[in-house]
Protein backbone atom coordinates (compact mmCIF):
# COMPACT_ATOMS: atom_id res chain seq x y z
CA UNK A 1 -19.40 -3.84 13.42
CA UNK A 2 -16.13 -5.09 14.38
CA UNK A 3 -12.40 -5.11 13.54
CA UNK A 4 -10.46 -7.99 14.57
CA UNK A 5 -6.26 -7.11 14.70
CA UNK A 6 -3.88 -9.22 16.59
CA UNK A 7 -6.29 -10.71 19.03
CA UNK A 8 -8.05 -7.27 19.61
CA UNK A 9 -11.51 -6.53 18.41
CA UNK A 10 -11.85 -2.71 17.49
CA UNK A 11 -15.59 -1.77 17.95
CA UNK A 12 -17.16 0.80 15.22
CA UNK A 13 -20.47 2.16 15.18
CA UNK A 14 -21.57 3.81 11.69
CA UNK A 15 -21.60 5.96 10.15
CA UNK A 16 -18.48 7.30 10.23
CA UNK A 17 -18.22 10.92 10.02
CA UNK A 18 -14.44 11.30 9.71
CA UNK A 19 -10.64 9.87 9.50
CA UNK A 20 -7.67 10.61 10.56
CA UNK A 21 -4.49 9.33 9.85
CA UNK A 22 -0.86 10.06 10.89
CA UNK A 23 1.78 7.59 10.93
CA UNK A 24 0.52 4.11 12.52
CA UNK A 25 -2.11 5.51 14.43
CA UNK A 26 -6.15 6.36 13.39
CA UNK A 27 -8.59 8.88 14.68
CA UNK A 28 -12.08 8.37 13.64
CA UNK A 29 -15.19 9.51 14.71
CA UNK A 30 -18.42 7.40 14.98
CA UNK A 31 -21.92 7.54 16.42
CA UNK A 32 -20.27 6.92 19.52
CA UNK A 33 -17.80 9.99 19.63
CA UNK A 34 -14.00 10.05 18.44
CA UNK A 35 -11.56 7.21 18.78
CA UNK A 36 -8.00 6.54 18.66
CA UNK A 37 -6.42 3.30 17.55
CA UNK A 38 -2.68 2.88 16.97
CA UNK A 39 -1.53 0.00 15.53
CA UNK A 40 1.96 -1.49 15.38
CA UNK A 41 2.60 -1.26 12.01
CA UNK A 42 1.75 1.42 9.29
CA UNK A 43 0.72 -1.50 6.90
CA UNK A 44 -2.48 -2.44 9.96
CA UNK A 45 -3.62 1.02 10.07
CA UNK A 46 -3.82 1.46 6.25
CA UNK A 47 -5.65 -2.09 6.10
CA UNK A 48 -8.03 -0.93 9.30
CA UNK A 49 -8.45 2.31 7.76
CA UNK A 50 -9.47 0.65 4.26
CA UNK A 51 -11.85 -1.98 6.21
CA UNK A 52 -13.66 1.33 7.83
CA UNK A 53 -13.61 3.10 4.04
CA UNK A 54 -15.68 0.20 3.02
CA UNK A 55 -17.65 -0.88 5.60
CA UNK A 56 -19.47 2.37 5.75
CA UNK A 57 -20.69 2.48 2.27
């Protein structure tokens, strides 16, 4: 599945085996390995990381 922010499509491949926050930036890790996205706002990663919290039910 995808994430669209700003213009930039964030690829994810479930499951999702973990998350990480700190600050404005997420760590996740996926079927395809571990990823880092940081975002320019705190408010985008909370709203990304809520997107991946219920996409991979």
């Amino acid at each position: 599945m995808s994430y669209l922010v700003n213009g930039h499509e964030i690829t994810v491949n479930f499951p999702v085996d973990s998350i990480s926050v700190n600050k404005s930036s997420i760590v996740f890790t996926d079927s395809q390995g571990k990823s880092k996205q940081t975002f320019s706002k705190r408010t985008e990663a909370l709203k990304f990381m809520n997107w991946l919290l219920s996409s991979s039910k």
